[in-house]
N, C-alpha and C. Protein backbone atom coordinates (compact mmCIF):
# COMPACT_ATOMS: atom_id res chain seq x y z
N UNK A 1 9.06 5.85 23.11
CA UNK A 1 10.00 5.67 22.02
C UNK A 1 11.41 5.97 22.51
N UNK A 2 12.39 4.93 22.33
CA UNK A 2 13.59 5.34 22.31
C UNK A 2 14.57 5.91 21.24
N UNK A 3 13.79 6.81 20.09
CA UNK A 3 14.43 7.50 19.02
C UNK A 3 15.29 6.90 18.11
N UNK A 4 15.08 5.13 18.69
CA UNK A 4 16.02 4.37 17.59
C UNK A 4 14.95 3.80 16.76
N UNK A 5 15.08 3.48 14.87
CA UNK A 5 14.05 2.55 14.47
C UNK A 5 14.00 1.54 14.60
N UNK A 6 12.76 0.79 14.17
CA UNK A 6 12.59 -0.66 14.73
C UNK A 6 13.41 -0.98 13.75
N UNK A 7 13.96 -2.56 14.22
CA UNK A 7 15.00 -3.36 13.43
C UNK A 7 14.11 -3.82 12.06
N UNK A 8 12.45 -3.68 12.13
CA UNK A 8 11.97 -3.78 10.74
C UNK A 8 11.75 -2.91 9.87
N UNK A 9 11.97 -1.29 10.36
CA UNK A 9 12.31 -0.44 9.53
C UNK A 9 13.75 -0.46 9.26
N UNK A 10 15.00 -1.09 10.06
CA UNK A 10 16.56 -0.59 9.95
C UNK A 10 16.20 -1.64 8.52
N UNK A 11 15.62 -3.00 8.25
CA UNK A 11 16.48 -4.28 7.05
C UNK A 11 15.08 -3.59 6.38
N UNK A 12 14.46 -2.62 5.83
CA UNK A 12 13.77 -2.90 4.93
C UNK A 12 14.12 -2.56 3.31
N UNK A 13 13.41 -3.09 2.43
CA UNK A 13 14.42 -3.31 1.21
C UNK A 13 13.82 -1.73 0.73
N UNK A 14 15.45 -1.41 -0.28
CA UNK A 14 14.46 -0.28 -1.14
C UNK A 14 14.11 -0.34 -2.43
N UNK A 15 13.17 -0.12 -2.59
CA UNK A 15 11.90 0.27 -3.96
C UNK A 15 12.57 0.36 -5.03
N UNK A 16 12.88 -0.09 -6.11
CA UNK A 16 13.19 0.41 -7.58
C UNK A 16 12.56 1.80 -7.79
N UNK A 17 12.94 2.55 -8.46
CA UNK A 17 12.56 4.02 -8.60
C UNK A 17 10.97 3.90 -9.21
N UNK A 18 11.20 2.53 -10.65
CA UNK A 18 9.78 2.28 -11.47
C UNK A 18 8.72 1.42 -10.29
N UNK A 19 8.94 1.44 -9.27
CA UNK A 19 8.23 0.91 -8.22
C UNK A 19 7.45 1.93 -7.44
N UNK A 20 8.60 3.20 -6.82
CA UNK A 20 8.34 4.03 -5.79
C UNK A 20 6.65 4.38 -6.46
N UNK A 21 6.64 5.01 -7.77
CA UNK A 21 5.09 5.75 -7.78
C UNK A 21 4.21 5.15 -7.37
N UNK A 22 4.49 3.81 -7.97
CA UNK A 22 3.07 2.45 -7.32
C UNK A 22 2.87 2.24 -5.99
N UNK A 23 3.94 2.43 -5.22
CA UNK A 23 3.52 2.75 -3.60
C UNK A 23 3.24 3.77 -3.24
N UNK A 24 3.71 4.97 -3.50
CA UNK A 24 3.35 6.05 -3.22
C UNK A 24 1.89 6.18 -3.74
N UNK A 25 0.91 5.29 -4.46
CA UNK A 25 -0.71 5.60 -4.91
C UNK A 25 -0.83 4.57 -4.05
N UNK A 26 -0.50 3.65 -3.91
CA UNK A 26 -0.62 2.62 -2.58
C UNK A 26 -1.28 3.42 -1.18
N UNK A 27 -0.02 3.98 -0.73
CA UNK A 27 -0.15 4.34 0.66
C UNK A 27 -1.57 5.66 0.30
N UNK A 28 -1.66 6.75 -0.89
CA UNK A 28 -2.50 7.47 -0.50
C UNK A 28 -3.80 6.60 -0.67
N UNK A 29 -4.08 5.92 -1.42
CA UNK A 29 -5.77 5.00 -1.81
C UNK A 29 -5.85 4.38 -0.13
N UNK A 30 -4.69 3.72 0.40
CA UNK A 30 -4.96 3.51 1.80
C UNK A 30 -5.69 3.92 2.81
N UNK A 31 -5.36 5.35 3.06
CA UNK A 31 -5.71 6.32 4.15
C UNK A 31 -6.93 6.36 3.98
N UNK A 32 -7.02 5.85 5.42
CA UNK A 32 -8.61 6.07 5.90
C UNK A 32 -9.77 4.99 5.07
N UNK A 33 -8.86 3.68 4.56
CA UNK A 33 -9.53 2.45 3.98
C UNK A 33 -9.28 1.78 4.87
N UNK A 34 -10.63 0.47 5.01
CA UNK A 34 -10.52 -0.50 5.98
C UNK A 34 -9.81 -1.54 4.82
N UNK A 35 -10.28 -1.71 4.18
CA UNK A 35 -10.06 -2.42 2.96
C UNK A 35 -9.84 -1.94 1.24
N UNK A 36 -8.87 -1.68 1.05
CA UNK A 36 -8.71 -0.92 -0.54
C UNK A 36 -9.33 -2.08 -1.70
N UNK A 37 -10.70 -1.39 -2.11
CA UNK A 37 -11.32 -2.37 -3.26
C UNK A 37 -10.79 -1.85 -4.88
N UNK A 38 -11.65 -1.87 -5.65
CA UNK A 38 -11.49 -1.70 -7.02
C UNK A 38 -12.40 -0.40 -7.01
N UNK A 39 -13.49 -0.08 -6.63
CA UNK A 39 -13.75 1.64 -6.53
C UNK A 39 -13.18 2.15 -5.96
N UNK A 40 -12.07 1.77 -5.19
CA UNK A 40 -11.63 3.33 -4.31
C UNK A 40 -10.08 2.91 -5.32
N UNK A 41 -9.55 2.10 -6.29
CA UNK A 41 -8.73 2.52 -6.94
C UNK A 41 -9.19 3.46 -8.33
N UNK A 42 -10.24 3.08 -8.65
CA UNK A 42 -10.81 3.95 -9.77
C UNK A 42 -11.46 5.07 -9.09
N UNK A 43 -11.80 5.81 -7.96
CA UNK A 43 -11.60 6.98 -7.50
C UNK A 43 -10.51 7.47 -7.49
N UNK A 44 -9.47 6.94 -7.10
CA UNK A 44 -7.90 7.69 -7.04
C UNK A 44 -8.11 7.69 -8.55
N UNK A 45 -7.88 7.26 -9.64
CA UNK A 45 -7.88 6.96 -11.43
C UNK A 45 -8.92 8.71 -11.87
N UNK A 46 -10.17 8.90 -11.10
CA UNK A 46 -10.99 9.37 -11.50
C UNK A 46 -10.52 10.75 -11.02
N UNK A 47 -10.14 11.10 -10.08
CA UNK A 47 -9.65 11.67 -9.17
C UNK A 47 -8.52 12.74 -9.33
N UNK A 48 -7.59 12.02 -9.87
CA UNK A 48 -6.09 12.19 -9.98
C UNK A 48 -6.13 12.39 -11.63
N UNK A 49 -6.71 11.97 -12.43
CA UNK A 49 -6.88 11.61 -13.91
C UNK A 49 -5.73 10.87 -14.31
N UNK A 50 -5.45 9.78 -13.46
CA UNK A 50 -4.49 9.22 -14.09
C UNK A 50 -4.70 7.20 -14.54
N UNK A 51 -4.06 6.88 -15.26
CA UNK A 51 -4.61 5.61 -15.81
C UNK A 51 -3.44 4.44 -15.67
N UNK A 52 -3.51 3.59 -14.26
CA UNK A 52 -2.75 2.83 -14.03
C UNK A 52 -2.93 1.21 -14.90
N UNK A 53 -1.26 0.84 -14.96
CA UNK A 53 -1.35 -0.08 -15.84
C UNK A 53 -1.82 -1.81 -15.08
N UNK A 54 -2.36 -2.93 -15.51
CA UNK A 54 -2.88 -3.74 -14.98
C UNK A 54 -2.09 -3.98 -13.72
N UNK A 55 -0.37 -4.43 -14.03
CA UNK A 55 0.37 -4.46 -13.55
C UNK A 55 0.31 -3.78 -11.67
N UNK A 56 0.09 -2.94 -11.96
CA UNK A 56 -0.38 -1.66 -10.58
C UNK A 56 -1.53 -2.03 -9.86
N UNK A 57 -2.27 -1.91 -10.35
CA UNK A 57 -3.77 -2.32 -9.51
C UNK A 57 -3.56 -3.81 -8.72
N UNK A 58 -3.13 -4.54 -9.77
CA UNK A 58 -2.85 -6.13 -9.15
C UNK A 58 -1.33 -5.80 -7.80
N UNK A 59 -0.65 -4.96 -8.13
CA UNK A 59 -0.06 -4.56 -7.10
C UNK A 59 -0.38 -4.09 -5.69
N UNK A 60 -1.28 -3.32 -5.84
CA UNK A 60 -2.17 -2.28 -5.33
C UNK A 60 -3.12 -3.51 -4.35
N UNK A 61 -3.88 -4.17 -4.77
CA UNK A 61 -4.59 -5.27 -4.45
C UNK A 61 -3.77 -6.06 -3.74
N UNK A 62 -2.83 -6.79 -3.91
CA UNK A 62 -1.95 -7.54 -3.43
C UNK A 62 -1.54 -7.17 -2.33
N UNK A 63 -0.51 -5.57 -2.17
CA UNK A 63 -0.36 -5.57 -0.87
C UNK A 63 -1.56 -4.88 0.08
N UNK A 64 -2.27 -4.65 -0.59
CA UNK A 64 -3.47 -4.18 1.04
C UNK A 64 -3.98 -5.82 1.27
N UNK A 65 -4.00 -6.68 0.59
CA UNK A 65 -4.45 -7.89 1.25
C UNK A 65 -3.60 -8.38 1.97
N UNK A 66 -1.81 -7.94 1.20
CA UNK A 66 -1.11 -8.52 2.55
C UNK A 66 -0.86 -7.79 3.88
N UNK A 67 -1.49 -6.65 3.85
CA UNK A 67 -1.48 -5.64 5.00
C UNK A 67 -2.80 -6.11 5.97
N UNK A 68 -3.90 -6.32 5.35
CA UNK A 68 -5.33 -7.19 5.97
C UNK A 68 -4.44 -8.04 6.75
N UNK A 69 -3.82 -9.56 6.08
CA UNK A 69 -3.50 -10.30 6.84
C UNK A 69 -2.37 -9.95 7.92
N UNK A 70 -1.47 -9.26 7.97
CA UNK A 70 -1.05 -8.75 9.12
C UNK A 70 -1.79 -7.89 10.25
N UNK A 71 -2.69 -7.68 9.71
CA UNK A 71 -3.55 -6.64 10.45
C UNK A 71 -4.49 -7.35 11.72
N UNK A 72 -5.19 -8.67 10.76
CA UNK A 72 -5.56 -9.99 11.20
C UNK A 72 -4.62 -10.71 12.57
N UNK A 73 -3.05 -10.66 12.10
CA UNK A 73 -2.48 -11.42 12.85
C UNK A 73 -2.49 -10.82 14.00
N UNK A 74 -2.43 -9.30 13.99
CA UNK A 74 -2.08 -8.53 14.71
C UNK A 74 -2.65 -8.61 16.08
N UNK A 75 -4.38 -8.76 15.28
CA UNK A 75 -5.22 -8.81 16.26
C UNK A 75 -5.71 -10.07 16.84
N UNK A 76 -5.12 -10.91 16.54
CA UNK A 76 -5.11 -12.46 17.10
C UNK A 76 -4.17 -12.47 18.33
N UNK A 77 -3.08 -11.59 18.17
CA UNK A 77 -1.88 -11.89 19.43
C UNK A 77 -2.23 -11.11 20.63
């Protein structure tokens, strides 16, 4: 490492504040998932006791599939 960030962390956009929580349950349901399904979001729900709105989950879903497909590409190159 040369202690500088990558130029895709320097342009990345920032989060609306009503956004940040939905990533922040993002990144923890992540850890240590190969794939984030619909039980391991209703474990975090069951878990946490908290009750996310449709809006979220379809969020939630969305980007770990778009994280799969980078993950995919990743391992193609």
């Amino acid at each position: 490492m040369n202690g500088k960030a990558p130029l895709e962390l320097a342009n990345q956009p920032v989060l609306d504040e009503c956004l940040l929580e939905t990533w922040n349950i993002y990144c923890l349901i992540m850890q240590g998932c190969e794939a984030i399904s619909l039980k391991d979001i209703k474990a975090y729900c069951d878990l946490y006791d908290d009750k996310l709105d449709e809006w979220q989950i379809e969020a939630i879903l969305s980007l770990d599939s778009e994280r799969q497909k980078e993950w995919q590409t990743q391992l193609q190159s």
